[in-house]
C-alpha atoms as a PDB file:
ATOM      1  CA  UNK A   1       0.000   0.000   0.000  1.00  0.00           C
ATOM      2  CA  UNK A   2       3.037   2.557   1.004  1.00  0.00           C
ATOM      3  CA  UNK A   3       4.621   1.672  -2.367  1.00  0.00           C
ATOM      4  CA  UNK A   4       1.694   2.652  -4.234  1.00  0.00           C
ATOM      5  CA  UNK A   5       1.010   5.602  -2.665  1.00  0.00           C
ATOM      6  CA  UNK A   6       4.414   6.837  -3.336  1.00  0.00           C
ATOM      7  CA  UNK A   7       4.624   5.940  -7.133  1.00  0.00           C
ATOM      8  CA  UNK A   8       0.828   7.557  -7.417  1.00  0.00           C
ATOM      9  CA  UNK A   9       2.317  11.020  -5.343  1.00  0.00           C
ATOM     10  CA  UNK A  10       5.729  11.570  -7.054  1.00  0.00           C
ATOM     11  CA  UNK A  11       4.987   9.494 -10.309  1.00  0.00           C
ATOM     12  CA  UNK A  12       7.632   7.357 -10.391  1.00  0.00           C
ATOM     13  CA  UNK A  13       7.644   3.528 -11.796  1.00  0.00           C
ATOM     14  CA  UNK A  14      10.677   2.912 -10.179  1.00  0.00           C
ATOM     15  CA  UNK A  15       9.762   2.602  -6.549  1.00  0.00           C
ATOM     16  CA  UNK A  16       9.799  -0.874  -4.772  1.00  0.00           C
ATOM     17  CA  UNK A  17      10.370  -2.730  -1.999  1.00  0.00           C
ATOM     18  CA  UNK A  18      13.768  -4.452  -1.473  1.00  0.00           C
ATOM     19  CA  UNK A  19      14.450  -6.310   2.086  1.00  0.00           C
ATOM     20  CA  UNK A  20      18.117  -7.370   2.509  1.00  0.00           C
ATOM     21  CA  UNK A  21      19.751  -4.708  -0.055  1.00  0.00           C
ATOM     22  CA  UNK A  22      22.369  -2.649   0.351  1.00  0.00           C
ATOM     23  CA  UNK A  23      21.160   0.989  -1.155  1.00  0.00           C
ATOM     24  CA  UNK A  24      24.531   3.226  -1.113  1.00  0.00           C
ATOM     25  CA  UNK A  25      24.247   6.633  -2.572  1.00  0.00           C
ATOM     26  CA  UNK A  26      26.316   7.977  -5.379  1.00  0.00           C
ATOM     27  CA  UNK A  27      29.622  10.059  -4.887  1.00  0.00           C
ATOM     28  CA  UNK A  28      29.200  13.365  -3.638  1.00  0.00           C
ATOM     29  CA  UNK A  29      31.728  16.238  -4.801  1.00  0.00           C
ATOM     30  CA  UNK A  30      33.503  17.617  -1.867  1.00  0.00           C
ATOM     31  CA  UNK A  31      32.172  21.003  -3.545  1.00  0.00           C
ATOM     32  CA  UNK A  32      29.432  21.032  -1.323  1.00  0.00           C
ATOM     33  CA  UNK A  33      28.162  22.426   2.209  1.00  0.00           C
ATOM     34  CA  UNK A  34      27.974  19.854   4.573  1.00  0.00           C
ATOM     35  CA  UNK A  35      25.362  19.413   7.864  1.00  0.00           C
ATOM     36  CA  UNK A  36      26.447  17.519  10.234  1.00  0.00           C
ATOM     37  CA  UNK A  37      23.864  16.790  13.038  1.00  0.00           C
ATOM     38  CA  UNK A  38      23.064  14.651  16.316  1.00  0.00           C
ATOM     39  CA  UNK A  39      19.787  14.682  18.217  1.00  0.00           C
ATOM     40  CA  UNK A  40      17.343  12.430  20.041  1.00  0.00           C
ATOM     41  CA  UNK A  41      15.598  10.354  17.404  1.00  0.00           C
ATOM     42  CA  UNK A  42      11.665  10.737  16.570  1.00  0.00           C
ATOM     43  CA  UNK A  43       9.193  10.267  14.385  1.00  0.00           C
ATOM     44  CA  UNK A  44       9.289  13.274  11.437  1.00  0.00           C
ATOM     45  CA  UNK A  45      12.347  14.141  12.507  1.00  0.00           C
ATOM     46  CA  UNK A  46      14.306  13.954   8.373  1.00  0.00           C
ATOM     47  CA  UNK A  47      10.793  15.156   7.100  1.00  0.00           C
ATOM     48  CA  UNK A  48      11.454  18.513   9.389  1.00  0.00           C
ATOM     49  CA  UNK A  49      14.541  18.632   8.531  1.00  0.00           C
ATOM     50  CA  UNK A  50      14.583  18.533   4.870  1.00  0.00           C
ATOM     51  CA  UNK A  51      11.701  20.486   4.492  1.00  0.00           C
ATOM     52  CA  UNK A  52      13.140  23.786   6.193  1.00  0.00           C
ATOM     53  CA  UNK A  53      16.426  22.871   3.625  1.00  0.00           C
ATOM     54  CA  UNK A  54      13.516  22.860   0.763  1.00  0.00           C
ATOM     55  CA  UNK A  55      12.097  26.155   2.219  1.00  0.00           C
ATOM     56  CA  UNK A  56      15.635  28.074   2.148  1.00  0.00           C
ATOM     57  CA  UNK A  57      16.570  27.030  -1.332  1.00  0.00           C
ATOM     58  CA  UNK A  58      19.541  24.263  -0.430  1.00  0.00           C
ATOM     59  CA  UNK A  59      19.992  21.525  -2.748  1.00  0.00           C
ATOM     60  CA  UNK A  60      19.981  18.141  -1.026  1.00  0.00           C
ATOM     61  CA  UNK A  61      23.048  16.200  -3.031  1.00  0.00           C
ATOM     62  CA  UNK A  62      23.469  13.355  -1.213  1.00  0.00           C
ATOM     63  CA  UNK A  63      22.643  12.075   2.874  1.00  0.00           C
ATOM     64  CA  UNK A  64      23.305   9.338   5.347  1.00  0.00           C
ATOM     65  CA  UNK A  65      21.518   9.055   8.787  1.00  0.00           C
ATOM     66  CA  UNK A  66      21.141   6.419  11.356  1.00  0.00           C
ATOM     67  CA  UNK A  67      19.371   6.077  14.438  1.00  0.00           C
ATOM     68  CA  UNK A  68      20.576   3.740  17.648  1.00  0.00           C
ATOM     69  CA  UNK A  69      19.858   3.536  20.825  1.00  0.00           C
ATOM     70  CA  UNK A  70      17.558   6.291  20.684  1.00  0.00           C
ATOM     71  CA  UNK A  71      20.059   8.560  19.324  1.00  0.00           C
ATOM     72  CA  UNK A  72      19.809   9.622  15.401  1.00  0.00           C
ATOM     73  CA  UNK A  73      22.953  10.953  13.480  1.00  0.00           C
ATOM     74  CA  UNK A  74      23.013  12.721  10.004  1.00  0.00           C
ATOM     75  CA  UNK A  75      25.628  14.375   7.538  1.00  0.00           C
ATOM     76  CA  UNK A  76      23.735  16.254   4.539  1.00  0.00           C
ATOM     77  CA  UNK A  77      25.548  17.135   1.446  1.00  0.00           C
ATOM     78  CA  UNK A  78      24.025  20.417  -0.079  1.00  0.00           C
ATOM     79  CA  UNK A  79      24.297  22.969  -2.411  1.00  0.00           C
ATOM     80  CA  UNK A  80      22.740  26.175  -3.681  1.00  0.00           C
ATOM     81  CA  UNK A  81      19.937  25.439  -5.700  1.00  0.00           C
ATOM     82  CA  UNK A  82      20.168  28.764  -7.770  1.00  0.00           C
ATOM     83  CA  UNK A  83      23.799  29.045  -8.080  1.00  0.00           C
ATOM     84  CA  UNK A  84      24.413  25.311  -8.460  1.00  0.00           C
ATOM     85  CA  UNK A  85      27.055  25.769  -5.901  1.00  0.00           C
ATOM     86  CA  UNK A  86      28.226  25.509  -1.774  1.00  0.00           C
ATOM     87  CA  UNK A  87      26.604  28.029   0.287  1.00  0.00           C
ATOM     88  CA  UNK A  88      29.253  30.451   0.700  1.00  0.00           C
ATOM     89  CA  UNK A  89      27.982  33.571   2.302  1.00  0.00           C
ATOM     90  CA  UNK A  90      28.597  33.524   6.254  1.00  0.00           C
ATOM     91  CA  UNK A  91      25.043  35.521   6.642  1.00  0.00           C
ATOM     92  CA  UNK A  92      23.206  32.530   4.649  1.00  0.00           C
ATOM     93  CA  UNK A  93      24.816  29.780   6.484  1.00  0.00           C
ATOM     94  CA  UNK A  94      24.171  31.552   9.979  1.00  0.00           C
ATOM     95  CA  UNK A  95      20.587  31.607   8.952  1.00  0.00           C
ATOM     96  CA  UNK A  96      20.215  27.908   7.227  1.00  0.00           C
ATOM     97  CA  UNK A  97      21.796  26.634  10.904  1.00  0.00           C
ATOM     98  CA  UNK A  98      19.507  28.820  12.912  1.00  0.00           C
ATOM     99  CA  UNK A  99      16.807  27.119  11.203  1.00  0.00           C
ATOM    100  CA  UNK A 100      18.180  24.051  11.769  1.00  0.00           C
ATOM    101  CA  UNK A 101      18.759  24.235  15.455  1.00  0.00           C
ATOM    102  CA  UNK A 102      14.874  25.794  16.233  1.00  0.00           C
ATOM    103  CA  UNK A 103      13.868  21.765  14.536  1.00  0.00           C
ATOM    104  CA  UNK A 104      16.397  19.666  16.173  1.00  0.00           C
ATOM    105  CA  UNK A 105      15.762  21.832  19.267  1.00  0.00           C
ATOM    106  CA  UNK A 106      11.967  21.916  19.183  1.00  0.00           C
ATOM    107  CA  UNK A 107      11.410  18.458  20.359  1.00  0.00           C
ATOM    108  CA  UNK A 108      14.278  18.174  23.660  1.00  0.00           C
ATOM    109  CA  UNK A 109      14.054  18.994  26.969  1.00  0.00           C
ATOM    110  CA  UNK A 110      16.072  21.097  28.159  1.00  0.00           C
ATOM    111  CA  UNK A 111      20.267  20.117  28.464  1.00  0.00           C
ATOM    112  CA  UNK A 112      19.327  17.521  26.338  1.00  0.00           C
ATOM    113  CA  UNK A 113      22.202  16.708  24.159  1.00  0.00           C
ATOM    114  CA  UNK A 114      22.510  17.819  20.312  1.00  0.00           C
ATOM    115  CA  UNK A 115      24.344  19.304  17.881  1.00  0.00           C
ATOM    116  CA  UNK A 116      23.880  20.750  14.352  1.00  0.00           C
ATOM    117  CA  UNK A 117      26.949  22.418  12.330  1.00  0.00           C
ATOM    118  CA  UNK A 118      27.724  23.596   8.969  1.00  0.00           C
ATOM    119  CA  UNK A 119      30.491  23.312   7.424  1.00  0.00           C
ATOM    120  CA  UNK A 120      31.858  24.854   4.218  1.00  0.00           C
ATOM    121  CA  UNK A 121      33.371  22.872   1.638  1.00  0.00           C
ATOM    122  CA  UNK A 122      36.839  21.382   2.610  1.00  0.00           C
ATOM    123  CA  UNK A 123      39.802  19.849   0.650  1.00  0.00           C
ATOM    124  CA  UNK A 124      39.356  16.416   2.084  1.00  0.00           C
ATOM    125  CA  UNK A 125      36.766  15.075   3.772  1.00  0.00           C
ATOM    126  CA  UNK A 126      36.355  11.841   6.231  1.00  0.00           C
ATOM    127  CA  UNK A 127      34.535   8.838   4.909  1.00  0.00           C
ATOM    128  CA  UNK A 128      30.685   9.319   5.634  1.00  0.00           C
ATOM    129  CA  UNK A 129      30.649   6.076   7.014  1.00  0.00           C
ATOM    130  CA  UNK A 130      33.775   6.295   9.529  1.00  0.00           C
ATOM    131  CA  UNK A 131      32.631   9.955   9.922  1.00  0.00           C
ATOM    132  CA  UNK A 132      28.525   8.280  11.351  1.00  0.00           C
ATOM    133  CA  UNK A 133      30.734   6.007  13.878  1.00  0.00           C
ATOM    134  CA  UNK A 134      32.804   9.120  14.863  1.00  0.00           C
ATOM    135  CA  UNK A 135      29.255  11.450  15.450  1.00  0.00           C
ATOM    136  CA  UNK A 136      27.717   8.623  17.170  1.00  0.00           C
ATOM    137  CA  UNK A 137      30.796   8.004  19.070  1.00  0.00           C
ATOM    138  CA  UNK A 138      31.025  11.574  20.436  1.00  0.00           C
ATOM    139  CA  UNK A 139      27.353  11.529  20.872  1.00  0.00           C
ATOM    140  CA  UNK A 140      27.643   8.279  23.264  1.00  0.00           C
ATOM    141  CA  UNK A 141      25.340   6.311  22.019  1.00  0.00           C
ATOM    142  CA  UNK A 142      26.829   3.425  23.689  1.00  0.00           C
ATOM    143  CA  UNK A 143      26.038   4.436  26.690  1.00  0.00           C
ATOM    144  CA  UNK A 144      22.234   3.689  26.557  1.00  0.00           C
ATOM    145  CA  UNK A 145      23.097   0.230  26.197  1.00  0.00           C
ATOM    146  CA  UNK A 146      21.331  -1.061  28.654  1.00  0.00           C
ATOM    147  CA  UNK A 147      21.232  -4.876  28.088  1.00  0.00           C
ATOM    148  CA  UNK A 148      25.176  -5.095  27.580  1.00  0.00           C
ATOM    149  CA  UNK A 149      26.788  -7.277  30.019  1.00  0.00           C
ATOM    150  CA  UNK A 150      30.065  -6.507  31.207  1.00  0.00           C
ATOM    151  CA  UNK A 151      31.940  -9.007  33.739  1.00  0.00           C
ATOM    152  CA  UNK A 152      35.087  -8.091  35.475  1.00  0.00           C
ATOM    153  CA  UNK A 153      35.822 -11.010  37.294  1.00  0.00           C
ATOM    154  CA  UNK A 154      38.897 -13.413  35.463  1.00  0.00           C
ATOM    155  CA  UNK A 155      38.699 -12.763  31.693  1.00  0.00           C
ATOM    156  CA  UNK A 156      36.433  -9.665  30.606  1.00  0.00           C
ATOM    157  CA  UNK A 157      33.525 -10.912  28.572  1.00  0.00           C
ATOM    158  CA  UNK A 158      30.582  -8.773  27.578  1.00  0.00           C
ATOM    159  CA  UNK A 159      27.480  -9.964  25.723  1.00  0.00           C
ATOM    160  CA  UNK A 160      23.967  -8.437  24.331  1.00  0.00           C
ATOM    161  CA  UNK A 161      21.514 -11.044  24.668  1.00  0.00           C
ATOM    162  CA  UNK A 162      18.872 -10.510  21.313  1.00  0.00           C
ATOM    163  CA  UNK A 163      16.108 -13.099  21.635  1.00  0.00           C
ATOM    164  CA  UNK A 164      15.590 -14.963  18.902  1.00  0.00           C
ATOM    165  CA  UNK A 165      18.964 -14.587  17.528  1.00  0.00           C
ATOM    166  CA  UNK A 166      22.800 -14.978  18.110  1.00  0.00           C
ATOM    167  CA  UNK A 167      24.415 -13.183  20.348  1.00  0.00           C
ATOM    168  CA  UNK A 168      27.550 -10.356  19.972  1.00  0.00           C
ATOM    169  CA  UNK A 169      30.401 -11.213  22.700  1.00  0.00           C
ATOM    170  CA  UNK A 170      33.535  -9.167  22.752  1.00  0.00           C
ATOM    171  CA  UNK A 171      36.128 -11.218  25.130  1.00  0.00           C
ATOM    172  CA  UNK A 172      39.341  -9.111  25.901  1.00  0.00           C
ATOM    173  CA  UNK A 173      42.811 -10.862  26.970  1.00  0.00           C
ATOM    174  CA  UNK A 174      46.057  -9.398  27.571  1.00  0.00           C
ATOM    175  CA  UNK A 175      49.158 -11.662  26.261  1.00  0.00           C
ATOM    176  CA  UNK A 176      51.778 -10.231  29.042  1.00  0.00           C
ATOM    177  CA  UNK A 177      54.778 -11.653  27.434  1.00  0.00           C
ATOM    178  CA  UNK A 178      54.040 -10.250  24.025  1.00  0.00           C
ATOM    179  CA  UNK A 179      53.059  -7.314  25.005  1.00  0.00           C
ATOM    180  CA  UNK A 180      49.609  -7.154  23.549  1.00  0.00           C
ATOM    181  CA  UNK A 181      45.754  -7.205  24.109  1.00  0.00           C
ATOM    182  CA  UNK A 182      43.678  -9.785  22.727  1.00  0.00           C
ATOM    183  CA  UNK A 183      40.421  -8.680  21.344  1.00  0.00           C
ATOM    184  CA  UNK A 184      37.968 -11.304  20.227  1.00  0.00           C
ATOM    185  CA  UNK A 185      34.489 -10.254  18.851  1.00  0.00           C
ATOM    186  CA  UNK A 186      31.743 -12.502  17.911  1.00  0.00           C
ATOM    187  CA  UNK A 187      28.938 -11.539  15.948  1.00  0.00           C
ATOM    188  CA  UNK A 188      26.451 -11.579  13.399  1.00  0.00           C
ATOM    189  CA  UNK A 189      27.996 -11.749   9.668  1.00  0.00           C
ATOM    190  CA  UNK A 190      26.621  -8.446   7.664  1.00  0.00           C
ATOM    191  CA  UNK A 191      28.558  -6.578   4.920  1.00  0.00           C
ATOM    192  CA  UNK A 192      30.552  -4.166   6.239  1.00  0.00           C
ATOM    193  CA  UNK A 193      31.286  -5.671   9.744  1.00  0.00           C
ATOM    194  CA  UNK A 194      34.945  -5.833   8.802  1.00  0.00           C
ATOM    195  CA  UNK A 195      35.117  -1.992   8.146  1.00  0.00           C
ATOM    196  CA  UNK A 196      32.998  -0.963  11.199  1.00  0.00           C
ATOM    197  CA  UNK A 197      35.026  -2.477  13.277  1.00  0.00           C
ATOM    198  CA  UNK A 198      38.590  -1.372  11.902  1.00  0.00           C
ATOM    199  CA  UNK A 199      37.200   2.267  12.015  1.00  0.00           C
ATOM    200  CA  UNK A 200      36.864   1.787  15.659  1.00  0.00           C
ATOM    201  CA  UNK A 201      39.597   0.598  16.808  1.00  0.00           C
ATOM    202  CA  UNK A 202      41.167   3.659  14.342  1.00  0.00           C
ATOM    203  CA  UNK A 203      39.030   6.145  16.175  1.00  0.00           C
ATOM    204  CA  UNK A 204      40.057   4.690  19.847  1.00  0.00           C
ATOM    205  CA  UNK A 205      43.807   4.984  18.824  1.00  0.00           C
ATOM    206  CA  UNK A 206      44.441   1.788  18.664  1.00  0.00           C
ATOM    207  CA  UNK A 207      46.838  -0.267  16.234  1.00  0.00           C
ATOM    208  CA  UNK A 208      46.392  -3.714  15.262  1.00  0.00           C
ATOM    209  CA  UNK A 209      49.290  -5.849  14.537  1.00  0.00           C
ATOM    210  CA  UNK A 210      47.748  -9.416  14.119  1.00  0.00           C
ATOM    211  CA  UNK A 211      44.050 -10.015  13.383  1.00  0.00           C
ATOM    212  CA  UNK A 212      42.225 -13.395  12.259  1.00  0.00           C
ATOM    213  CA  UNK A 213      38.846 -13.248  10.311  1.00  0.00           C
ATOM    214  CA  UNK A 214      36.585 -16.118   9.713  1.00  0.00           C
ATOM    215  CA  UNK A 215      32.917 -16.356   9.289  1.00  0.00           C
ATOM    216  CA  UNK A 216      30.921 -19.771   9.464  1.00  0.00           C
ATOM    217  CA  UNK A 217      27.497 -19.562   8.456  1.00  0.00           C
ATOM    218  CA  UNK A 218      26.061 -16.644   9.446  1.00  0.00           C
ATOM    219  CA  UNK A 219      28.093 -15.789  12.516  1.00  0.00           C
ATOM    220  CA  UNK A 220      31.574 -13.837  11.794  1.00  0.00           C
ATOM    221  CA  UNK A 221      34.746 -14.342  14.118  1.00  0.00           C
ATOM    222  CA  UNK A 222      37.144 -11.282  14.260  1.00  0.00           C
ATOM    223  CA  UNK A 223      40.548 -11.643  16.603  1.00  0.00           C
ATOM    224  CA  UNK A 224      43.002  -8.818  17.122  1.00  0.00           C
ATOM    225  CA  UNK A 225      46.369  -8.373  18.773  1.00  0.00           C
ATOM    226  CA  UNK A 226      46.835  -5.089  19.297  1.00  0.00           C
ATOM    227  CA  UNK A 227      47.778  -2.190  21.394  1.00  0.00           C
ATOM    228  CA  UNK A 228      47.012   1.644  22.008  1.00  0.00           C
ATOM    229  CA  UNK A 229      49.444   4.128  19.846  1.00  0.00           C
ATOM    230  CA  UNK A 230      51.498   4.954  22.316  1.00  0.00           C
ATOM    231  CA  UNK A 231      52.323   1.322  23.026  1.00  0.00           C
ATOM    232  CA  UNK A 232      49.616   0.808  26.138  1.00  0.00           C
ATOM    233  CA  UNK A 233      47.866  -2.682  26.738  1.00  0.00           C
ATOM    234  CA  UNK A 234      44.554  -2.823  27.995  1.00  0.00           C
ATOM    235  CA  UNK A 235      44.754  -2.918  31.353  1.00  0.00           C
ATOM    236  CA  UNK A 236      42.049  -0.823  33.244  1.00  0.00           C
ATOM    237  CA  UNK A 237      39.065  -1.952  33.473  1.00  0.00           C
ATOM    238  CA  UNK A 238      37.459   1.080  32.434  1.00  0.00           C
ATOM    239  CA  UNK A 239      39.607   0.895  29.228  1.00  0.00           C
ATOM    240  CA  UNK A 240      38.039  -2.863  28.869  1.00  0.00           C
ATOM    241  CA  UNK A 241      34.854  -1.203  29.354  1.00  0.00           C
ATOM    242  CA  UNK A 242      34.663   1.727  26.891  1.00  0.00           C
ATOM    243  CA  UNK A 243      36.322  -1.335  24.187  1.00  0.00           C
ATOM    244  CA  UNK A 244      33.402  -3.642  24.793  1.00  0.00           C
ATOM    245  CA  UNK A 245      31.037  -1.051  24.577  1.00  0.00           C
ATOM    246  CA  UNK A 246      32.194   1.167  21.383  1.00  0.00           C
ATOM    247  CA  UNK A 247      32.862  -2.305  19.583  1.00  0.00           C
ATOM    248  CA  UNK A 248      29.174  -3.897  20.212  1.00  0.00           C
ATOM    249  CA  UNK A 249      27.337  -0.734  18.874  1.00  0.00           C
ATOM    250  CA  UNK A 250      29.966  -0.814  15.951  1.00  0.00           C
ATOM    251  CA  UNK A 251      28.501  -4.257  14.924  1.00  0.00           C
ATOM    252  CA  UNK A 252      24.491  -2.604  15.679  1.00  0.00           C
ATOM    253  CA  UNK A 253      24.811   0.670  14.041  1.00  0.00           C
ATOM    254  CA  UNK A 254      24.547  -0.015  10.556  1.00  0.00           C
ATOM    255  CA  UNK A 255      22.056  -3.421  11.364  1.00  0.00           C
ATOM    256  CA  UNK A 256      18.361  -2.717  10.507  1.00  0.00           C
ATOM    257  CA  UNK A 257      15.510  -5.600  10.775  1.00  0.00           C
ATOM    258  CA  UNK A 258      12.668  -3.010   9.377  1.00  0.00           C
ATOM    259  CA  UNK A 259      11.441  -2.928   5.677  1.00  0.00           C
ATOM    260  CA  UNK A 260      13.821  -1.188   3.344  1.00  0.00           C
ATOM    261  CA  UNK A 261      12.346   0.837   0.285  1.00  0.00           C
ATOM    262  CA  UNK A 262      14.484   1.860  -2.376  1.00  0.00           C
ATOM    263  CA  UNK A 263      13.041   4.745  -4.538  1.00  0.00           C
ATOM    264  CA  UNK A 264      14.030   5.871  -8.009  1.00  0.00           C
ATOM    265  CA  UNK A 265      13.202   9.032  -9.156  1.00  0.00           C
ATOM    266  CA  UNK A 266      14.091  12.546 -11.011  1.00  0.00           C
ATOM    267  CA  UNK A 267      15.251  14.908  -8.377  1.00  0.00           C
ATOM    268  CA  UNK A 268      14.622  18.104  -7.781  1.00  0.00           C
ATOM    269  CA  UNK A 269      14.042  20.666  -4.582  1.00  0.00           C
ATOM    270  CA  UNK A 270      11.198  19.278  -2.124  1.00  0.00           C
ATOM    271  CA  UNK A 271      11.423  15.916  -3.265  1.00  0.00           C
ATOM    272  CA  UNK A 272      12.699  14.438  -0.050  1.00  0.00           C
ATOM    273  CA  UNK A 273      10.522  16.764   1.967  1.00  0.00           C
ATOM    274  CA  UNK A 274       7.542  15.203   0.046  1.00  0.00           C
ATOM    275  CA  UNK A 275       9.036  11.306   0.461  1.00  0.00           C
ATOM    276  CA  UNK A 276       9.597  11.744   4.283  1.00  0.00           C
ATOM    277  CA  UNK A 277       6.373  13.145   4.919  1.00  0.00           C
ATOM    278  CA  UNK A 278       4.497  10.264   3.225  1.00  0.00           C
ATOM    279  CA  UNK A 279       6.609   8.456   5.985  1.00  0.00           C
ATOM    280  CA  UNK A 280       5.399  10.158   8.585  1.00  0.00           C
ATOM    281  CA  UNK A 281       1.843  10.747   7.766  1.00  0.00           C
ATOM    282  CA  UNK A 282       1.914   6.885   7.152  1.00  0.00           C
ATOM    283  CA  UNK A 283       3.316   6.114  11.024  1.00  0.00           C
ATOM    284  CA  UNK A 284       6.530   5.315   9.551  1.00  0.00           C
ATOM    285  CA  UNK A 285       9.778   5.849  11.750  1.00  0.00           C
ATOM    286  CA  UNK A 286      13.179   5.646   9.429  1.00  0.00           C
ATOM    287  CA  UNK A 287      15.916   4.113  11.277  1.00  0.00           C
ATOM    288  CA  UNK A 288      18.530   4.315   8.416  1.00  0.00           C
ATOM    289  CA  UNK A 289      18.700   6.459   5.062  1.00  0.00           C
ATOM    290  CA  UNK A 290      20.646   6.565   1.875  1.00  0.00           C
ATOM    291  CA  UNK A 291      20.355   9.616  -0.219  1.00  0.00           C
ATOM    292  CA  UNK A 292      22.187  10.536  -3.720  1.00  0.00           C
ATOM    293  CA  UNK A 293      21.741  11.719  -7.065  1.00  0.00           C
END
């Protein structure tokens, strides 16, 4: 019923349903404004967002957002519409921000936490991916994981228990007489895993030096030997702690169990305004996004 409602409001023929597919967006010039943004998630949230970007005249080039834990993270690629260009003038950007803030703003209680920046276009930019894990990171998503077990006593094992499917343990050993930590994660296979994790570790200034990957089935097996930069082990256990933790939202982030819906169709201002409202008028909540032309 959704899909047909959205091929009979925006006309397309190239709207479906697709569960279990990857839907990446297309490259994005680093010639653009970028919004970067973190915020409590909730319903209409995107369709808010976009549409004040529709009312102020900003192209929408490309976007990735996901939600976890309650928390929702979003970089937007954008442009001038009129000028076909990034949005250069300090009074403009001031104002698109303003905007900005007043929507993530409207719906938090007060010294909630959230952020929304703008940032011109730059020389060279982080990989959207790595540069979700690094928002949601700083956001600290992980710690509203409630369910994650952590266990201090002999080796440190942690575990989220899902029911009805396997769970992710992260076991962490020190080999003294090497001179490195042991990290062992057990998961879920999914594209991607591989990557997720190594951007981690990257981001907690880590260094691997010996890893072993294997995957049976569905469940993957990732081991590392590694230590901190500056040559530490693991050895507090509120070191252990913030590993386990980053590293079992690492494997979540990017998992989704809802219905994915891939739509195909010529772009142009509003469009995504229009496409996230049908969302929300429909009850819909969107828990991860794709977005490029």
């Amino acid at each position: 019923m959704l899909t047909g409602y959205l091929c009979k409001r925006r006309g397309s023929r190239e709207v479906q349903t697709c569960v279990g597919r990857n839907v990446r967006p297309r490259h994005v010039s680093m010639e653009h404004t970028t919004m970067e943004m973190t915020a409590t998630d909730r319903p209409g949230l995107m369709s808010e967002i976009f549409a004040v970007l529709a009312e102020l005249g900003c192209h929408v080039s490309g976007a990735v957002a996901w939600t976890h834990n309650k928390r929702a993270a979003c970089i937007v690629y954008m442009e001038d519409d009129l000028k076909h260009g990034p949005i250069m003038d300090p009074y403009r950007v001031a104002q698109i921000q303003a905007q900005l803030e007043n929507v993530v703003e409207a719906h938090h209680y007060e010294g909630e936490r959230r952020s929304v920046r703008l940032a011109a276009p730059a020389a060279s930019q982080t990989y959207t991916e790595r540069w979700l894990h690094q928002l949601m990171a700083a956001d600290r998503d992980y710690e509203q994981c409630c369910s994650c077990g952590y266990d201090s006593s002999g080796d440190d094992v942690a575990h989220r228990q899902k029911k009805g499917s396997n769970s992710t343990k992260v076991k962490i050993e020190n080999w003294k007489e090497k001179g490195y930590s042991i990290v062992t994660v057990r998961s879920m296979d999914r594209p991607k895993l591989l990557f997720d994790t190594i951007c981690t570790l990257t981001d907690l200034q880590y260094v691997v030096f010996h890893d072993s990957i294997s995957s049976f089935e569905s469940i993957a097996f990732q081991e590392y030997y590694m230590r901190h930069k500056n040559g530490w082990t693991l050895d507090s256990e509120s070191e252990r702690r913030r590993m386990i933790q980053n590293l079992m939202v690492a494997t979540e982030r990017r998992v989704s169990h809802e219905l994915r819906l891939d739509v195909t169709t010529q772009n142009r201002v509003g469009l995504l305004t229009d496409v996230t409202r049908v969302f929300r008028e429909n009850g819909l909540s969107i828990s991860r996004t794709e977005v490029g032309v």
